[in-house]
PDB file of N, CA and C in Angstrom:
ATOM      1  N   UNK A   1       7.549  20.761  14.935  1.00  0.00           N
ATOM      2  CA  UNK A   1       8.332  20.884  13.730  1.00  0.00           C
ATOM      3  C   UNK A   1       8.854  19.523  13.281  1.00  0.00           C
ATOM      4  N   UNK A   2       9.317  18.539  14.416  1.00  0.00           N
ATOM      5  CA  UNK A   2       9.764  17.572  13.539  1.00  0.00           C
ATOM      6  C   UNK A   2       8.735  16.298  13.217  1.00  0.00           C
ATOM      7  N   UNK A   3       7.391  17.042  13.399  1.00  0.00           N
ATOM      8  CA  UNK A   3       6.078  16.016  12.492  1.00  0.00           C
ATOM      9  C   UNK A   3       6.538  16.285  11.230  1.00  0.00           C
ATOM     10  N   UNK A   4       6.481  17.614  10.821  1.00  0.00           N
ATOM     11  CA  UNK A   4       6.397  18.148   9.708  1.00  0.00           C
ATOM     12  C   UNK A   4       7.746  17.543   8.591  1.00  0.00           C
ATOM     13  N   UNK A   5       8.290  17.293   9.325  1.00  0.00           N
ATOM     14  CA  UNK A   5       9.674  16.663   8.883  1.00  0.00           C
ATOM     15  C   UNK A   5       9.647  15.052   8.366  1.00  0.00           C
ATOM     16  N   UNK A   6       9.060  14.914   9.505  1.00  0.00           N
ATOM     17  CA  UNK A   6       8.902  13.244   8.902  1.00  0.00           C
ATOM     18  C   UNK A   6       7.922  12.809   8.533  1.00  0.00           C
ATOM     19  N   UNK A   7       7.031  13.840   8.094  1.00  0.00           N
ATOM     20  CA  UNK A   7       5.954  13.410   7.257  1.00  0.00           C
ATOM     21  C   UNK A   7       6.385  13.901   5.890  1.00  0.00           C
ATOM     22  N   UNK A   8       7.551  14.715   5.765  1.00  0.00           N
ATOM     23  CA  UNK A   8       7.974  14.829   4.345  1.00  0.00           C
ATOM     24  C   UNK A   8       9.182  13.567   3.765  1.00  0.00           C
ATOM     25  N   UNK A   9       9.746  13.071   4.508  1.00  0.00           N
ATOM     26  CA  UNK A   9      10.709  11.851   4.575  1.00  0.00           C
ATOM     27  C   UNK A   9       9.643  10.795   4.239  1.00  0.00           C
ATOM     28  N   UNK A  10       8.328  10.705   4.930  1.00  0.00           N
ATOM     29  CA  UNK A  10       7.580   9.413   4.642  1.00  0.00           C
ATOM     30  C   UNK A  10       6.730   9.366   3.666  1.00  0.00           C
ATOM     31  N   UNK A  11       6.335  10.563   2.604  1.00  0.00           N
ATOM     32  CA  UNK A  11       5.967  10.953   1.640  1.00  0.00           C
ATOM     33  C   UNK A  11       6.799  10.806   0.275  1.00  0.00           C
ATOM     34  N   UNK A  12       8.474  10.858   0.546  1.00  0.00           N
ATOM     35  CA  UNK A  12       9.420  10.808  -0.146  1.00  0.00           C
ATOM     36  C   UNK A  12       9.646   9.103  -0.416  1.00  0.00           C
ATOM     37  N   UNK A  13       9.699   8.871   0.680  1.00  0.00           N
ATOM     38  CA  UNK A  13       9.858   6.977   1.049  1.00  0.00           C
ATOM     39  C   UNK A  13       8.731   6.567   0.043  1.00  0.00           C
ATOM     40  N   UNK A  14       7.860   7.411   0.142  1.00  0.00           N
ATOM     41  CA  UNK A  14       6.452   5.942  -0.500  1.00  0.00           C
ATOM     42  C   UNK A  14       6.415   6.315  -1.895  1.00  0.00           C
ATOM     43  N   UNK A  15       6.766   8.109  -2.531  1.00  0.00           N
ATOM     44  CA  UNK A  15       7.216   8.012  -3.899  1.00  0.00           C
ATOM     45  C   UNK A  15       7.755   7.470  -4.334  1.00  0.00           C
ATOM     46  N   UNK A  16       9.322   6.857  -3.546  1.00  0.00           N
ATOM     47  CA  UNK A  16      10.214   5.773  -4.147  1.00  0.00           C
ATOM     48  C   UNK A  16       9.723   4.506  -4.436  1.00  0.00           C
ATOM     49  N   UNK A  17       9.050   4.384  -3.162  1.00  0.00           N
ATOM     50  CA  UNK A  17       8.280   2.561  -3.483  1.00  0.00           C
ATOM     51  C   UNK A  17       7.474   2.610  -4.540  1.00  0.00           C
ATOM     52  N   UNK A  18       6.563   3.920  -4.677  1.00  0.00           N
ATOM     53  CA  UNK A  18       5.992   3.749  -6.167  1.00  0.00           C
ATOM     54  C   UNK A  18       6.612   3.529  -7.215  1.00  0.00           C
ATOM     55  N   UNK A  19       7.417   4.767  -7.243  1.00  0.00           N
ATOM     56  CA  UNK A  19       8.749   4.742  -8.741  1.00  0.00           C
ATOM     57  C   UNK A  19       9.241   3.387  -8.998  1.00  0.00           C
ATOM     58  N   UNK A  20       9.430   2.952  -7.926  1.00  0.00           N
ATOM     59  CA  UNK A  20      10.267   0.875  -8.138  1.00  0.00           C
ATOM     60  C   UNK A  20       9.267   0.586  -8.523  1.00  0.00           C
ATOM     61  N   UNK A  21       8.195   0.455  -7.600  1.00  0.00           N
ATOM     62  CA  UNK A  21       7.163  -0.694  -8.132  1.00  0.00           C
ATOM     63  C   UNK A  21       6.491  -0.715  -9.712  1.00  0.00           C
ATOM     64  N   UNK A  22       6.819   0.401  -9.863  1.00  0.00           N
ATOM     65  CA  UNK A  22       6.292   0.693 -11.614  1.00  0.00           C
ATOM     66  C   UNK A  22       7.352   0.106 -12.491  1.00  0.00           C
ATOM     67  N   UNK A  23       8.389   0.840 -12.108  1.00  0.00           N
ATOM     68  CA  UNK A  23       9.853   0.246 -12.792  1.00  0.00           C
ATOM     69  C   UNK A  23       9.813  -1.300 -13.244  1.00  0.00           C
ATOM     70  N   UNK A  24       9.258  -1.809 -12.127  1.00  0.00           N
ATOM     71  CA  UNK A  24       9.867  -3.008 -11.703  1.00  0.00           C
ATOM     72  C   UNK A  24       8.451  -3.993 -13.003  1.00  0.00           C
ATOM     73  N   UNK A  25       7.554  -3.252 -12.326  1.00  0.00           N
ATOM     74  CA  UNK A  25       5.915  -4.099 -13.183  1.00  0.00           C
ATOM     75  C   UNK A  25       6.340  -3.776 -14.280  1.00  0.00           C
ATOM     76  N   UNK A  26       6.545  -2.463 -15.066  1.00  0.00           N
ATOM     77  CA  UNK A  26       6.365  -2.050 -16.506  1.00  0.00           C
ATOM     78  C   UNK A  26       7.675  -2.769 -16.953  1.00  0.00           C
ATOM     79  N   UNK A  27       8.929  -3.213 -16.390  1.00  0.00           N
ATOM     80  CA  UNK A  27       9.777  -3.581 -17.243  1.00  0.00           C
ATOM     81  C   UNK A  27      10.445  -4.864 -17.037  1.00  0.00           C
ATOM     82  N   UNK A  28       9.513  -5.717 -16.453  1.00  0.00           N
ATOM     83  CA  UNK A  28       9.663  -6.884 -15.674  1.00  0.00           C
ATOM     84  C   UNK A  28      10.593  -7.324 -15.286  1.00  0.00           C
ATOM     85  N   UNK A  29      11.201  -6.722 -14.180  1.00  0.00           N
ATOM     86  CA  UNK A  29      12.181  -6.714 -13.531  1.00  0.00           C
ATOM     87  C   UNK A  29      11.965  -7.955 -12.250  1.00  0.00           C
ATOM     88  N   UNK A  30      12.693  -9.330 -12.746  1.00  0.00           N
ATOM     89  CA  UNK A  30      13.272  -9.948 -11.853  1.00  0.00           C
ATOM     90  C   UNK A  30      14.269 -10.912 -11.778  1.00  0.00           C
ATOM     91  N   UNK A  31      15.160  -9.981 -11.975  1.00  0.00           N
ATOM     92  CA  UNK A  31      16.654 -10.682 -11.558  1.00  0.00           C
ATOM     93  C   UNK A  31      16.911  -9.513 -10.133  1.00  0.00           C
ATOM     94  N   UNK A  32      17.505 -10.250  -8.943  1.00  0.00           N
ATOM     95  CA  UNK A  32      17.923  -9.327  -8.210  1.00  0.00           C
ATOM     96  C   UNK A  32      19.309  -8.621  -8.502  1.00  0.00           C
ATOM     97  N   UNK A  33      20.030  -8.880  -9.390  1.00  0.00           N
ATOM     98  CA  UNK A  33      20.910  -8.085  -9.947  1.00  0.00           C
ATOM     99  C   UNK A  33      20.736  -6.671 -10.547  1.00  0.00           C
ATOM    100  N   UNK A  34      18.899  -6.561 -11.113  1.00  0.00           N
ATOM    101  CA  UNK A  34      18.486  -5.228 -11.895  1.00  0.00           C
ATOM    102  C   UNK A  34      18.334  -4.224 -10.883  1.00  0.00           C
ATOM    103  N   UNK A  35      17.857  -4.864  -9.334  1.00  0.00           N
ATOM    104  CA  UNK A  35      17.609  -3.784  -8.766  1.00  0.00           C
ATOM    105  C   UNK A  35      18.093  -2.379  -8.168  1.00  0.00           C
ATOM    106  N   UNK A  36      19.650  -2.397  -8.210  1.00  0.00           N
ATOM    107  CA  UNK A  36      20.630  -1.683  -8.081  1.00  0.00           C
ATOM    108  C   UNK A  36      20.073  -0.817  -8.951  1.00  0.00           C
ATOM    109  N   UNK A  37      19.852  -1.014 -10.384  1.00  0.00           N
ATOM    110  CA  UNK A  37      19.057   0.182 -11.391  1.00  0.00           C
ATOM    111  C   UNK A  37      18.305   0.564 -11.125  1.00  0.00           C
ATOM    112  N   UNK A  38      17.058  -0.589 -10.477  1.00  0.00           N
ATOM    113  CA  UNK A  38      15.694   0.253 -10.137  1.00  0.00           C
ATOM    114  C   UNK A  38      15.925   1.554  -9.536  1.00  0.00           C
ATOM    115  N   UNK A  39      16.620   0.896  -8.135  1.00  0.00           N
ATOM    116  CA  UNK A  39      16.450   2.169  -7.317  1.00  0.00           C
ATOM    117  C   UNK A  39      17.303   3.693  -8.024  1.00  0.00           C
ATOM    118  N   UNK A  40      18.386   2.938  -8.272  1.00  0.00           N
ATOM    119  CA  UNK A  40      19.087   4.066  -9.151  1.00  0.00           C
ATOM    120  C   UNK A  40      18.321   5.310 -10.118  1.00  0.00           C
ATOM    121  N   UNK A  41      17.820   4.737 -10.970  1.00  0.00           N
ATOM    122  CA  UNK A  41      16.364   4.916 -11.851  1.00  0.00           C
ATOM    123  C   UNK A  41      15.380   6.047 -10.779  1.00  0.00           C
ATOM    124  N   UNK A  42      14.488   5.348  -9.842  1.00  0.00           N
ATOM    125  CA  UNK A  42      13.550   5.798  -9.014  1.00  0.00           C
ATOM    126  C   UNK A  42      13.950   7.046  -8.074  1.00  0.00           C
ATOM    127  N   UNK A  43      15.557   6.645  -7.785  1.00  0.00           N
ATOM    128  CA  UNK A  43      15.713   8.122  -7.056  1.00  0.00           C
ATOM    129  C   UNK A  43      16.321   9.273  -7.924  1.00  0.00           C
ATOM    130  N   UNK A  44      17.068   9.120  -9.098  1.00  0.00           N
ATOM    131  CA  UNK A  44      17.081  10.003 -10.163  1.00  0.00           C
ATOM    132  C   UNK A  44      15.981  10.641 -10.661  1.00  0.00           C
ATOM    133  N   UNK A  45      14.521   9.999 -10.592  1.00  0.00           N
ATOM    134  CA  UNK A  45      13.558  10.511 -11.411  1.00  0.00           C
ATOM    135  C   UNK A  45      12.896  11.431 -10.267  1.00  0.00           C
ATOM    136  N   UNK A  46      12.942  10.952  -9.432  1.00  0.00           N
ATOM    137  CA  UNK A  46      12.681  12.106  -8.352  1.00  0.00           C
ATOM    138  C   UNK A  46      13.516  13.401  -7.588  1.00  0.00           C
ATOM    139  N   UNK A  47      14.823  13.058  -8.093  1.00  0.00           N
ATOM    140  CA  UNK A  47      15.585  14.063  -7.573  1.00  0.00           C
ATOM    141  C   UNK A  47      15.423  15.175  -9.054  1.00  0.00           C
ATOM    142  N   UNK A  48      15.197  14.538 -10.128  1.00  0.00           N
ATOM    143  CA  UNK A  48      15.163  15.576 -11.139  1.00  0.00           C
ATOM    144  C   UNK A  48      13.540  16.415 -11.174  1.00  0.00           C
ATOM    145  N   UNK A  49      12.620  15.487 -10.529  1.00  0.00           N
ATOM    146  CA  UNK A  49      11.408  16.179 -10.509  1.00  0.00           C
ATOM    147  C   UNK A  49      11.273  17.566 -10.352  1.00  0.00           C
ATOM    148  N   UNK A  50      10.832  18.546 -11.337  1.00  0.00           N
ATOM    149  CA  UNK A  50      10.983  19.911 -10.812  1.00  0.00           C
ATOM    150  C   UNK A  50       9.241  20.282 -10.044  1.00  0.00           C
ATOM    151  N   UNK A  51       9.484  20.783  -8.814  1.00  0.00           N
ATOM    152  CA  UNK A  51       8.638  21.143  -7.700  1.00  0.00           C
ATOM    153  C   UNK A  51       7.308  22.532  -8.239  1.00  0.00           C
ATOM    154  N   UNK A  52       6.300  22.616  -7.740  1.00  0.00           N
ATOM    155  CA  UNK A  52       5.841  23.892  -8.004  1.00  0.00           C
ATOM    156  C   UNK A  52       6.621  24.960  -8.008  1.00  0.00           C
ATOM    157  N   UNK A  53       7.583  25.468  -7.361  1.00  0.00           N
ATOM    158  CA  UNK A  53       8.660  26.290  -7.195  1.00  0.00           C
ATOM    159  C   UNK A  53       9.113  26.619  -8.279  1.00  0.00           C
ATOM    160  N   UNK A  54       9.330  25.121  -9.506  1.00  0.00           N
ATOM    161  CA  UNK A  54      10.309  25.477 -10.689  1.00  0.00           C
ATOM    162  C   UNK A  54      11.612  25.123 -10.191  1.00  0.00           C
ATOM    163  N   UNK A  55      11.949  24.473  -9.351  1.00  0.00           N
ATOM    164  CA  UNK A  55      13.324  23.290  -9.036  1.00  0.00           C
ATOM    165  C   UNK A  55      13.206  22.318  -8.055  1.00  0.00           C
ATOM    166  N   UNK A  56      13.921  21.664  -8.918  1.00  0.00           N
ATOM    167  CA  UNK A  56      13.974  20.410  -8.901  1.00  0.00           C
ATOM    168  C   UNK A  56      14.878  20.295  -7.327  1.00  0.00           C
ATOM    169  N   UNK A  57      14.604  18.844  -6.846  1.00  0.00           N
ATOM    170  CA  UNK A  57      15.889  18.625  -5.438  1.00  0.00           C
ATOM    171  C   UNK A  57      17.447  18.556  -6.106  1.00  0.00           C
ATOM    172  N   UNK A  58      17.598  17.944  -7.164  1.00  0.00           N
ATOM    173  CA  UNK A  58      18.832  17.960  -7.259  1.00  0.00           C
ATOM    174  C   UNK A  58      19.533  19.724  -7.312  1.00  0.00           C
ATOM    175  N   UNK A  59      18.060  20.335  -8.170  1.00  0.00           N
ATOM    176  CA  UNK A  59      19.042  21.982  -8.696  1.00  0.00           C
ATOM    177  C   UNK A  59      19.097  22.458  -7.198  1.00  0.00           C
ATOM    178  N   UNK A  60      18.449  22.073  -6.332  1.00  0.00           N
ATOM    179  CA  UNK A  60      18.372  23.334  -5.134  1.00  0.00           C
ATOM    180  C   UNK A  60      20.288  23.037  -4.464  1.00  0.00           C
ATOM    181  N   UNK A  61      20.196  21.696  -4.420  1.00  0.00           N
ATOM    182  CA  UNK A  61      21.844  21.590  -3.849  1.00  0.00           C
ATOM    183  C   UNK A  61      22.678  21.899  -5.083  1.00  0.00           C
ATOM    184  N   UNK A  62      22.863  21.443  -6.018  1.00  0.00           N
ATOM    185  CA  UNK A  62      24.077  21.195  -7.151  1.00  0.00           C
ATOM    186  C   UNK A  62      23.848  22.473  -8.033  1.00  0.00           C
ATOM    187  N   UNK A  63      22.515  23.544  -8.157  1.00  0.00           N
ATOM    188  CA  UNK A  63      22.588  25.003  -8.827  1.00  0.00           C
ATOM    189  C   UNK A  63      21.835  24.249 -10.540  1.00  0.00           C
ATOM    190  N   UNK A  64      22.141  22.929 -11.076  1.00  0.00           N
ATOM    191  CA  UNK A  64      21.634  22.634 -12.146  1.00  0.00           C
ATOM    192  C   UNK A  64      21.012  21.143 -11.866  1.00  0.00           C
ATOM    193  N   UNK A  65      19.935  21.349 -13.346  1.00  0.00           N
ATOM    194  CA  UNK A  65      20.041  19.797 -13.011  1.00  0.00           C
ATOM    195  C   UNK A  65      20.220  19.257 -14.393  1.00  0.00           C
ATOM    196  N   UNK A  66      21.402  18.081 -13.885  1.00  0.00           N
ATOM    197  CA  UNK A  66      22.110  17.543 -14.875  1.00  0.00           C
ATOM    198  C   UNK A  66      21.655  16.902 -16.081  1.00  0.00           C
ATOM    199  N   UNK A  67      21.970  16.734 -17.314  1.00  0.00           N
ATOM    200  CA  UNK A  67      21.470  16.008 -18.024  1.00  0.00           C
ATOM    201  C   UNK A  67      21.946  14.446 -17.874  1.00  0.00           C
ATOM    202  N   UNK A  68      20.967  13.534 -18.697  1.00  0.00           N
ATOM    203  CA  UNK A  68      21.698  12.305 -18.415  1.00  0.00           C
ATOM    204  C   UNK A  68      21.616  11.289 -19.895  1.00  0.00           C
ATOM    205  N   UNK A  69      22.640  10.714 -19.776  1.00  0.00           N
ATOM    206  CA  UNK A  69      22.977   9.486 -20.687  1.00  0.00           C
ATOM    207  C   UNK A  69      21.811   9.301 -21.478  1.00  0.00           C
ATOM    208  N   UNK A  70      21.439   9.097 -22.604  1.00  0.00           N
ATOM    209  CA  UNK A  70      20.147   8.564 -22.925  1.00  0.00           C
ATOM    210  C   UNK A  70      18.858   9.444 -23.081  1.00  0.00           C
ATOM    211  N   UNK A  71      19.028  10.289 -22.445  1.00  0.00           N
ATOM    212  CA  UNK A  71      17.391  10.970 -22.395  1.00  0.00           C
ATOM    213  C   UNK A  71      17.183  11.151 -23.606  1.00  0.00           C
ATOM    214  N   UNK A  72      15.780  10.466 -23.659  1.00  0.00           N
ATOM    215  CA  UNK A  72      15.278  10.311 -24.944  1.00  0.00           C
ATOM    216  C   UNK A  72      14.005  11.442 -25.126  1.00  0.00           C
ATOM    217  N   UNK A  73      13.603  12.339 -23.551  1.00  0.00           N
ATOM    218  CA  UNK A  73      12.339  12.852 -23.703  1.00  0.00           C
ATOM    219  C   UNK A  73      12.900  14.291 -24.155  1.00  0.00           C
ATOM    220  N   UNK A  74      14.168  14.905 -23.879  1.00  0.00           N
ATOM    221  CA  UNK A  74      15.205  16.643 -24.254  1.00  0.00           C
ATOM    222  C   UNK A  74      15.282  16.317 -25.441  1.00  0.00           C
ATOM    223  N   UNK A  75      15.366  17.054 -26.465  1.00  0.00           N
ATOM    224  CA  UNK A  75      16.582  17.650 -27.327  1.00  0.00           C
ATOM    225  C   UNK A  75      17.057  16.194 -28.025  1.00  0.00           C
ATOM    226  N   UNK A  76      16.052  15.561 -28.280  1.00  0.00           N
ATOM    227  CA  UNK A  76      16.252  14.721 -29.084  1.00  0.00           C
ATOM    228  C   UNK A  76      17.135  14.832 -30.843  1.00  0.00           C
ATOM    229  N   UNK A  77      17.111  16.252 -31.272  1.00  0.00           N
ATOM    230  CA  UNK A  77      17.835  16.145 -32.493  1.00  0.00           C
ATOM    231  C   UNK A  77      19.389  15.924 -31.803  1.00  0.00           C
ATOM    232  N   UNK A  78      20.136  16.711 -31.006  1.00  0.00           N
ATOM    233  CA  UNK A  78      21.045  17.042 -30.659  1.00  0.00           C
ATOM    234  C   UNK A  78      21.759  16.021 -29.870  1.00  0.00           C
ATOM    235  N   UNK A  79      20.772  14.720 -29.732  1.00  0.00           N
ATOM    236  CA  UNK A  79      21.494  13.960 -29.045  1.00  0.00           C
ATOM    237  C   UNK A  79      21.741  12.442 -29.537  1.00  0.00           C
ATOM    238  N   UNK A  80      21.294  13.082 -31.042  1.00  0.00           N
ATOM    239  CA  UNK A  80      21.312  11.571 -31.943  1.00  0.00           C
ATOM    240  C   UNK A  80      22.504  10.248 -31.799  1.00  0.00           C
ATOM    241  N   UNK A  81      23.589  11.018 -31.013  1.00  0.00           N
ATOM    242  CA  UNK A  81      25.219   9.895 -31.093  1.00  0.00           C
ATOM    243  C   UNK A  81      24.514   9.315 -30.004  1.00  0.00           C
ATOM    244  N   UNK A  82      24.232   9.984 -29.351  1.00  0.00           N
ATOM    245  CA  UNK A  82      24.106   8.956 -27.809  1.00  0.00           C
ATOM    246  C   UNK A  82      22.862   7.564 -28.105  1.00  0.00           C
ATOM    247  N   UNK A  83      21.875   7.898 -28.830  1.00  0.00           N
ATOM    248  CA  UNK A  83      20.859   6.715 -29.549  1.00  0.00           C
ATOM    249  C   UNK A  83      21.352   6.213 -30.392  1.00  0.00           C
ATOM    250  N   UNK A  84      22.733   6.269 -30.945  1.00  0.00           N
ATOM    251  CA  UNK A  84      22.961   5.284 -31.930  1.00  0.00           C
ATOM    252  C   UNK A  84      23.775   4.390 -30.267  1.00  0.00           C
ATOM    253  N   UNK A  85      24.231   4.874 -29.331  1.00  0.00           N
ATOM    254  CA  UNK A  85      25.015   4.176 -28.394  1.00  0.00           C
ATOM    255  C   UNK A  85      23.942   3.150 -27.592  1.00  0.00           C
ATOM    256  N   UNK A  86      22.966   3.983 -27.610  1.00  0.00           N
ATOM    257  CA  UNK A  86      21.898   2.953 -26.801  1.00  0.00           C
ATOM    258  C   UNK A  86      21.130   1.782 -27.718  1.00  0.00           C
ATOM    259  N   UNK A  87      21.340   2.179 -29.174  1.00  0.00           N
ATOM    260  CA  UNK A  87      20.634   0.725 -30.027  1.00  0.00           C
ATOM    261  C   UNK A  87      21.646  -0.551 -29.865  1.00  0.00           C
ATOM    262  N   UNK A  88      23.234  -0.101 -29.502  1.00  0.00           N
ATOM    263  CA  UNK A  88      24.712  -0.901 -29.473  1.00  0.00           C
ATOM    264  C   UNK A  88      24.740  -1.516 -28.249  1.00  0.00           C
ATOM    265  N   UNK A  89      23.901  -1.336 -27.489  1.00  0.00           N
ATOM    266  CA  UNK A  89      23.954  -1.526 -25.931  1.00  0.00           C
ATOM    267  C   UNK A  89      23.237  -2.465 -25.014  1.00  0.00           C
ATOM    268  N   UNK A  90      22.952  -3.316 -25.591  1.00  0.00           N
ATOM    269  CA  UNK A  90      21.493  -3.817 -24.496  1.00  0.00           C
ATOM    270  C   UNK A  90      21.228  -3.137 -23.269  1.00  0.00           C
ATOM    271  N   UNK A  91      22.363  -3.620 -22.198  1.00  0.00           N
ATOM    272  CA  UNK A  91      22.099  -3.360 -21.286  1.00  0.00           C
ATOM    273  C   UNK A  91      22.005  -1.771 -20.844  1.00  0.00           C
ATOM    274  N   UNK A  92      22.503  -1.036 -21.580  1.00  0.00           N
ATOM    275  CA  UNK A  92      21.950   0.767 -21.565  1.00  0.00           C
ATOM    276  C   UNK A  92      20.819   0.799 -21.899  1.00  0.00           C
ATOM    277  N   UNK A  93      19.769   0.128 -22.771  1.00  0.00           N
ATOM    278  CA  UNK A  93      18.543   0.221 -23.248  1.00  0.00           C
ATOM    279  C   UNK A  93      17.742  -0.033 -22.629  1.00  0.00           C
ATOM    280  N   UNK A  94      18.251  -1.397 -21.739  1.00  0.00           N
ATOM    281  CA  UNK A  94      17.520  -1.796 -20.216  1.00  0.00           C
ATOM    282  C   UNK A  94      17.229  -0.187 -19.238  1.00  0.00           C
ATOM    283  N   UNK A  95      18.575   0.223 -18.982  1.00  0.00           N
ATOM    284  CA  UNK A  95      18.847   1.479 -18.087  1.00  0.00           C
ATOM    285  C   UNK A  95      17.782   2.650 -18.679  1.00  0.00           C
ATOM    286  N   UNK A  96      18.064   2.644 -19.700  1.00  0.00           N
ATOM    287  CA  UNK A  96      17.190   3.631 -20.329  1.00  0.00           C
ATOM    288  C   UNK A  96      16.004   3.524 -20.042  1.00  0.00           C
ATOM    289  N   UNK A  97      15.551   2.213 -20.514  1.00  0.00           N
ATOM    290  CA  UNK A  97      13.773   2.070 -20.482  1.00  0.00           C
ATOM    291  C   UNK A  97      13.328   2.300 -18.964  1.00  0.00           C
ATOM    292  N   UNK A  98      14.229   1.410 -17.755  1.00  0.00           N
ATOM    293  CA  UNK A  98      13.980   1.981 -16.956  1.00  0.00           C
ATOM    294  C   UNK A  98      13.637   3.411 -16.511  1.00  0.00           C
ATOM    295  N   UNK A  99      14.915   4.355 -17.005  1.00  0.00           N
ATOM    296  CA  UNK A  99      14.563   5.640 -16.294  1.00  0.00           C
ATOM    297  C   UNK A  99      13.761   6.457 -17.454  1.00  0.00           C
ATOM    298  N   UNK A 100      13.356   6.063 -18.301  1.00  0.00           N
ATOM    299  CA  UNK A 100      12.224   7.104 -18.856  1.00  0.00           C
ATOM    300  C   UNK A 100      10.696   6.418 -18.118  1.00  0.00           C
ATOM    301  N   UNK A 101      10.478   4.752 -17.500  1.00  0.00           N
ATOM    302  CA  UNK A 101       9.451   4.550 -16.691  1.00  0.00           C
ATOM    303  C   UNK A 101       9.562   5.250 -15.798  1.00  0.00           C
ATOM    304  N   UNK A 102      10.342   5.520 -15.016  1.00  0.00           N
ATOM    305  CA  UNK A 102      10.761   6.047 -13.913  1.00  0.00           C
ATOM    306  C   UNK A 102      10.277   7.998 -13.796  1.00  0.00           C
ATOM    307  N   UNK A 103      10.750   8.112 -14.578  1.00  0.00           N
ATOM    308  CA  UNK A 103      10.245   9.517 -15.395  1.00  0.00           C
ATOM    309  C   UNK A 103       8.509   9.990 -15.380  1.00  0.00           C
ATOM    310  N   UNK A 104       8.148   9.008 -16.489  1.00  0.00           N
ATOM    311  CA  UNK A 104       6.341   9.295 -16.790  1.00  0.00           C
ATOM    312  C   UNK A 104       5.938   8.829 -15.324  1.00  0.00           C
ATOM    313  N   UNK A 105       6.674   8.075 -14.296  1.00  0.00           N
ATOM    314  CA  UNK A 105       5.602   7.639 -13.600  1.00  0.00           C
ATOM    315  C   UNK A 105       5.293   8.648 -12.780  1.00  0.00           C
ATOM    316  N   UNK A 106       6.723   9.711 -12.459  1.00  0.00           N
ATOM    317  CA  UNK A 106       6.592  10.990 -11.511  1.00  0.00           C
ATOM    318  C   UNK A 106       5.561  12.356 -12.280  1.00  0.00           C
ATOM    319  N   UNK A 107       5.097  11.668 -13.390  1.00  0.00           N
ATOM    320  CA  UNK A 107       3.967  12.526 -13.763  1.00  0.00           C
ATOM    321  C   UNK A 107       2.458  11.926 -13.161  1.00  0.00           C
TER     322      UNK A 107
END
């Protein structure tokens, strides 16, 4: 049983290194100051990933899964204030671009 275990931990580990490494190529990330986002970014996009099941890791603990700042891929009419906040923002636009890479890449 605990193969089975840590072959799901080391499967999880190397999604993350993907999610960064995309993050990082697609949005040319190198200041070591950005990376706090990367990862931030990379493990959000995977905790929101919803599973064959139909939930996601975050819904199985927390019951939902949350919306976030920015999402530009939901309900885009309804969330027009928050894109006028991210054109005002650089550095949210940074955050942003990150986690919608972060996003397509878990497709």
């Amino acid at each position: 049983m605990r193969r089975g275990k840590n072959g799901i931990a080391e499967r999880s580990g190397g999604t993350l290194k993907a999610l960064a490494g995309n993050i990082i190529q697609a949005q040319a990330v190198i200041q070591p100051s950005e990376m706090d986002s990367v990862v931030s970014e990379a493990f959000l996009a995977h905790n929101c990933d919803v599973n064959e099941l139909g939930v996601a890791p975050i819904q199985a603990v927390t019951g939902k899964v949350p919306q976030v700042q920015g999402d530009v891929l939901n309900d885009f009419g309804k969330r027009l204030a928050e894109h006028s906040l991210i054109e005002a923002s650089p550095s949210l636009q940074r955050q942003v671009a990150m986690r919608e890479t972060a996003r397509l890449a878990m497709v």
